[in-house]
C-alpha atoms as a PDB file:
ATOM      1  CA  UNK A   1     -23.610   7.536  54.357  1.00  0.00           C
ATOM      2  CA  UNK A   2     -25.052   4.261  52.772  1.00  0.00           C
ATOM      3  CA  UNK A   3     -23.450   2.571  50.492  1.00  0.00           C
ATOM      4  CA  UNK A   4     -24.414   0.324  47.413  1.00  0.00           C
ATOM      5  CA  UNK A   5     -22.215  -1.459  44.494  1.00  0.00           C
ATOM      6  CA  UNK A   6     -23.481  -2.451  41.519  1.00  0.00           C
ATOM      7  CA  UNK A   7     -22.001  -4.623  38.453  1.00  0.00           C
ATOM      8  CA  UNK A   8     -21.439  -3.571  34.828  1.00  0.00           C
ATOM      9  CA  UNK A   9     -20.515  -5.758  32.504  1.00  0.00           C
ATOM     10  CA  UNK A  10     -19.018  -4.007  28.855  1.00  0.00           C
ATOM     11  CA  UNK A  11     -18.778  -6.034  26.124  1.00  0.00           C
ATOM     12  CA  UNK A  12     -16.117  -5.315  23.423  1.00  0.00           C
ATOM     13  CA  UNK A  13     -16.546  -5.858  19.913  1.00  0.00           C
ATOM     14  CA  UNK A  14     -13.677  -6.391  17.481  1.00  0.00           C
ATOM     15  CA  UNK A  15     -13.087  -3.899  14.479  1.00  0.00           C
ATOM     16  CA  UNK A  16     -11.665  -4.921  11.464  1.00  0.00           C
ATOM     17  CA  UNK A  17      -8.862  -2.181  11.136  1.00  0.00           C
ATOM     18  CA  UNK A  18      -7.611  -1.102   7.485  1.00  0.00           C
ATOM     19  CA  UNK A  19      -4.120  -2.227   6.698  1.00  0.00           C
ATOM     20  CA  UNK A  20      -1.555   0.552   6.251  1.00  0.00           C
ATOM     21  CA  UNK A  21       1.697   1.181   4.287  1.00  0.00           C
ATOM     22  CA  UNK A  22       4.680   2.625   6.067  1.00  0.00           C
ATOM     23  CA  UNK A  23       6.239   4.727   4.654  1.00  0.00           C
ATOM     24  CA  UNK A  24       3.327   6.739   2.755  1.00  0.00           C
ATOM     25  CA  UNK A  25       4.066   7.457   0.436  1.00  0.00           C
ATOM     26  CA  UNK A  26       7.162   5.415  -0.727  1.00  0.00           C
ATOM     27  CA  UNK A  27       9.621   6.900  -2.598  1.00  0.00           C
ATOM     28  CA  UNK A  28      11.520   5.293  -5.344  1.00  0.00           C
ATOM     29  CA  UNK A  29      14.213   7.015  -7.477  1.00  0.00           C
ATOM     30  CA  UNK A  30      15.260   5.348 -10.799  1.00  0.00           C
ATOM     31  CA  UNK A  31      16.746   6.468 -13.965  1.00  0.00           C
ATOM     32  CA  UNK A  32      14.281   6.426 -16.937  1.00  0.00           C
ATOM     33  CA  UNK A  33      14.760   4.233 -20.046  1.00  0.00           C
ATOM     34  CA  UNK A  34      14.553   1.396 -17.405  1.00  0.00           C
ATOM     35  CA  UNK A  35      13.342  -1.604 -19.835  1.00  0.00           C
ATOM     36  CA  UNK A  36       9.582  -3.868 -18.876  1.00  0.00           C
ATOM     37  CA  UNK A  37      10.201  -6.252 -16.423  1.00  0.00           C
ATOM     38  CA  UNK A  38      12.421  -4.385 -13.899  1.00  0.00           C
ATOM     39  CA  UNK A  39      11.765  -5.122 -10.302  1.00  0.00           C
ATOM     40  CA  UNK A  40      12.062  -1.719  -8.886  1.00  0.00           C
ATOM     41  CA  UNK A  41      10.454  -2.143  -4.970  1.00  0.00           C
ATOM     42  CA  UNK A  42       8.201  -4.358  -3.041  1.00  0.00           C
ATOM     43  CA  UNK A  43       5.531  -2.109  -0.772  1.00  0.00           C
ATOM     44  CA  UNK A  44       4.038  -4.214   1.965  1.00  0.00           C
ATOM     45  CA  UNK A  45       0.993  -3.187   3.722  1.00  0.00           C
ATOM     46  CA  UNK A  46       1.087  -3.886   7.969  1.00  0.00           C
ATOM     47  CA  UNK A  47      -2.002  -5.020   8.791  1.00  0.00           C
ATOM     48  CA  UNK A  48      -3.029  -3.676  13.042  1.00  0.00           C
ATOM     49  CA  UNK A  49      -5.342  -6.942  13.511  1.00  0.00           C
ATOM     50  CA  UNK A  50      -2.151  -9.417  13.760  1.00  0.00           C
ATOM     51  CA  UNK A  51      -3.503 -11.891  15.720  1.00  0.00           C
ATOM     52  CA  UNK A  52      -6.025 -12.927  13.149  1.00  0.00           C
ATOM     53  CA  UNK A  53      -6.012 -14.740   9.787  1.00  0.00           C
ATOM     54  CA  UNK A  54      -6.310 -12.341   7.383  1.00  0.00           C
ATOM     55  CA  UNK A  55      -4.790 -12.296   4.115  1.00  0.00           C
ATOM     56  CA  UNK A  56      -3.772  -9.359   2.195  1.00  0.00           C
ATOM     57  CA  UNK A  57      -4.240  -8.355  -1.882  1.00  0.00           C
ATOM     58  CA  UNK A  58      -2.443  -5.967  -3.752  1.00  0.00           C
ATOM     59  CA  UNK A  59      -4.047  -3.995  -6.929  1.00  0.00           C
ATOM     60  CA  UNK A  60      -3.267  -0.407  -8.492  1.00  0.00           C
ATOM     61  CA  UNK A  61      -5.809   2.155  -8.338  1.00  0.00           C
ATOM     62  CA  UNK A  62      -3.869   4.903 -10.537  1.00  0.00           C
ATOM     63  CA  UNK A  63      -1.251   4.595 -12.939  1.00  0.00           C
ATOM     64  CA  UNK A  64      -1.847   6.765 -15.582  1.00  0.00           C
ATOM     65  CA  UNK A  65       1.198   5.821 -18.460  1.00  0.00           C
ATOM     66  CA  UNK A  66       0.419   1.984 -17.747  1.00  0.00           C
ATOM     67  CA  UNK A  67       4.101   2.034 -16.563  1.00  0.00           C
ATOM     68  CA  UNK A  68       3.737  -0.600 -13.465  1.00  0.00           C
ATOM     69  CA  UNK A  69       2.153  -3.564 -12.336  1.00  0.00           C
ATOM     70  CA  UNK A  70       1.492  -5.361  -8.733  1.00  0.00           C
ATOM     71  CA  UNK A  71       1.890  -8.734  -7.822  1.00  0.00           C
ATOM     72  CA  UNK A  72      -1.604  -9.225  -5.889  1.00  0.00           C
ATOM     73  CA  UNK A  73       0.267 -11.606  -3.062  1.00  0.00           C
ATOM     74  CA  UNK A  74       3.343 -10.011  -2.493  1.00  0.00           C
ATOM     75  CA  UNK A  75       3.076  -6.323  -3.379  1.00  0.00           C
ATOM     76  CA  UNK A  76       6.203  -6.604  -5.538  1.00  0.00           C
ATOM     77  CA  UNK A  77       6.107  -3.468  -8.418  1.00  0.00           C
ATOM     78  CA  UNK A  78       7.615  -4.304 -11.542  1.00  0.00           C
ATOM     79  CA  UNK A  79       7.855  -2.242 -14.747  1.00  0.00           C
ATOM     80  CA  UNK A  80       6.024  -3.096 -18.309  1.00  0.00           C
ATOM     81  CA  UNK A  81       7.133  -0.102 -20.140  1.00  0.00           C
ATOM     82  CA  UNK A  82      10.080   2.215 -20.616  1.00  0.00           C
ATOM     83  CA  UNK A  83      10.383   4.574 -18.459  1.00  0.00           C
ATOM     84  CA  UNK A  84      10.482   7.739 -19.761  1.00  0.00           C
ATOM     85  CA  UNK A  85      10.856  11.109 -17.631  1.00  0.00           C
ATOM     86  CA  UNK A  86       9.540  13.757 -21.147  1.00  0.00           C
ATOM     87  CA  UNK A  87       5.541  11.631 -20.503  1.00  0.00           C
ATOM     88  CA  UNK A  88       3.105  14.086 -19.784  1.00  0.00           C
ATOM     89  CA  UNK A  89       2.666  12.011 -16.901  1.00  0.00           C
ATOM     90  CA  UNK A  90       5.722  12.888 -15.395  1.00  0.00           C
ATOM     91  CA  UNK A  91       5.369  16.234 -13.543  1.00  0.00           C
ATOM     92  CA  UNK A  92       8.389  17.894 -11.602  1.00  0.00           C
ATOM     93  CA  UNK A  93      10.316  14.818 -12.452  1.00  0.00           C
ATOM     94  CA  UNK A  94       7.592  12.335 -10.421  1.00  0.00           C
ATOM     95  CA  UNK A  95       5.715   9.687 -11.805  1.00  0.00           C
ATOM     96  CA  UNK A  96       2.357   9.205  -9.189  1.00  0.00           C
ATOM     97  CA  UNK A  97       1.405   5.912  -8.640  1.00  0.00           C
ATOM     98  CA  UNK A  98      -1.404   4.400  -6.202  1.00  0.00           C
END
């Protein structure tokens, strides 16, 4: 039978993926009363698109008591209150952060 060939040319276009956090979510276990200023974890985000120059920022969306805050370069989560596991915020023992 005859025969032809023809050439396709596909051009691929780069997506910007989303930068995730392994493990999600991350669980940290402290004892309350812990005073402002404790370090208690530093949550890094992996980012798919390695091979580019991207930086990554750090900000809380949730954190109801006002217990925590972020460093925006690093990701490092320090206390600025006490602790304190009888907040209404607290439910089964677990403070929700995001």
């Amino acid at each position: 039978p005859p025969q032809s060939t023809a050439t396709v040319s596909v051009t691929v276009i780069d997506v910007n993926e989303n930068p995730y956090f392994a493990p999600n979510p991350k669980i940290i276990r402290q004892e309350e009363g812990l005073h402002a200023g404790t370090m208690l974890t530093t949550f890094t985000a992996q980012d798919p698109d390695r091979y580019m120059q991207q930086n990554i920022r750090y900000t809380k969306l949730s954190d109801p008591a006002n217990w925590l805050k972020i460093d925006p370069v690093n990701g490092q989560i320090t206390t600025i209150a006490v602790l304190d596991r009888e907040s209404p915020n607290v439910k089964n023992n677990i403070y929700n952060a995001t």
